[in-house]
Protein backbone atom coordinates (compact mmCIF):
# COMPACT_ATOMS: atom_id res chain seq x y z
CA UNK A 1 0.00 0.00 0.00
CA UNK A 2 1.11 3.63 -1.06
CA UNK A 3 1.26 6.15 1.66
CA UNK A 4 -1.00 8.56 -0.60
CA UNK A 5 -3.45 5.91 0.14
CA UNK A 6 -2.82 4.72 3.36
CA UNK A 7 -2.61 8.81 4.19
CA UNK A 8 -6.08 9.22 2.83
CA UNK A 9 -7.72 5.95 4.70
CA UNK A 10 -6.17 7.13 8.25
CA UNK A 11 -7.91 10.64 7.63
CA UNK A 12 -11.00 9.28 6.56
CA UNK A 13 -11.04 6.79 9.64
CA UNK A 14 -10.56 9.64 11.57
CA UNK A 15 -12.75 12.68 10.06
CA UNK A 16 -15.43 9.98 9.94
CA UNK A 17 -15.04 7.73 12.39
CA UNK A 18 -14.98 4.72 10.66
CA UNK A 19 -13.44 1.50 11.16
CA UNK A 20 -10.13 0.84 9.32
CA UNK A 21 -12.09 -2.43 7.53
CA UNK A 22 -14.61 -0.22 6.26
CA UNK A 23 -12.27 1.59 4.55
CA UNK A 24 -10.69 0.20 2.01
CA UNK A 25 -9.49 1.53 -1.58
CA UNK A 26 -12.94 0.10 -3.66
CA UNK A 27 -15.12 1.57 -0.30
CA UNK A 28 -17.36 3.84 -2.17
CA UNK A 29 -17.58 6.84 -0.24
CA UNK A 30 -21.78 7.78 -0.48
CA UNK A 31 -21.47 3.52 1.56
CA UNK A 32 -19.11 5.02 4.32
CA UNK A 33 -21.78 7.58 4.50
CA UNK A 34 -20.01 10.58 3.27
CA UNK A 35 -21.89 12.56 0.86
CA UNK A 36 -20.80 14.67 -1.49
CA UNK A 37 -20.63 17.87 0.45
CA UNK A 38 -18.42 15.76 2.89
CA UNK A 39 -16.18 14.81 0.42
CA UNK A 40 -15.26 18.71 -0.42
CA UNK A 41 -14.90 19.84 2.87
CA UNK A 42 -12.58 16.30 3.30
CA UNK A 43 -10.75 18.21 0.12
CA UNK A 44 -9.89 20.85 2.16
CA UNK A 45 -8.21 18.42 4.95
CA UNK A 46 -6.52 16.69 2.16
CA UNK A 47 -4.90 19.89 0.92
CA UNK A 48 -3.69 20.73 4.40
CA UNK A 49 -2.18 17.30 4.91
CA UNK A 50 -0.35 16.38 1.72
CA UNK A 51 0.17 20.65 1.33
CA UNK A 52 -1.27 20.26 -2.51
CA UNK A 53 -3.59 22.16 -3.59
CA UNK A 54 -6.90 20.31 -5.31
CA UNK A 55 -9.19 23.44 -6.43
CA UNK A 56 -7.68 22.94 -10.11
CA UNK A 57 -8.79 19.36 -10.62
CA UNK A 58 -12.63 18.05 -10.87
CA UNK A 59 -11.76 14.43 -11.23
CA UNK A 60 -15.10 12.94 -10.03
CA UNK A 61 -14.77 10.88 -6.93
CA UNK A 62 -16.74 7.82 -5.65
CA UNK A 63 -13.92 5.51 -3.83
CA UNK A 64 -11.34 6.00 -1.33
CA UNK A 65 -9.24 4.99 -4.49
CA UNK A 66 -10.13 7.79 -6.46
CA UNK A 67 -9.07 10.38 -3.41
CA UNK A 68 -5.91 8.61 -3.10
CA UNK A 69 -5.65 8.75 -7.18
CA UNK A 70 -6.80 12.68 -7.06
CA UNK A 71 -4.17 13.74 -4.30
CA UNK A 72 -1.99 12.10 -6.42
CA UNK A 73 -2.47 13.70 -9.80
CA UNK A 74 -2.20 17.17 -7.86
CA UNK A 75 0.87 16.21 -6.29
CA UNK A 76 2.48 15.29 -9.75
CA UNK A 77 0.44 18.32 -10.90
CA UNK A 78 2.35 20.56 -8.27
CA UNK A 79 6.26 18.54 -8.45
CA UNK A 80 5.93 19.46 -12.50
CA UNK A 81 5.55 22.64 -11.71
CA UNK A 82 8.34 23.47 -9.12
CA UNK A 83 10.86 21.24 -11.41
């Protein structure tokens, strides 16, 4: 396991308070009980933890995969930018 994605499962667990089985990357997130209002305001906790910034992209989102997937697309996003 990546630590994008183990990153994004131990927030989750947390913001959420879920059990680490529930989560899992193919969890889909409106299951786990996070709608999609949740899952923006979850964007901003992501942006604070990984510092990236995730306004730019509007991948759509319906697994703890993708959010591990769109944190990192805005973290390549962001390296290709300071290189």
């Amino acid at each position: 396991m990546d630590n994008v994605l183990a990153t994004v499962q131990e927030l989750l667990q947390r913001h959420f308070q879920l059990q680490p089985q529930q989560v899992t990357p193919e969890s889909n997130l409106a299951d786990l009980g996070v709608d999609s209002l949740a899952t923006i305001e979850f964007m901003f906790h992501l942006e604070e933890a990984f510092d990236v910034s995730l306004t730019e992209f509007r991948d759509p989102v319906q697994t703890v995969g993708d959010i591990a997937a769109f944190v990192r697309k805005a973290q390549l996003a962001q390296a290709a930018v300071y290189a």
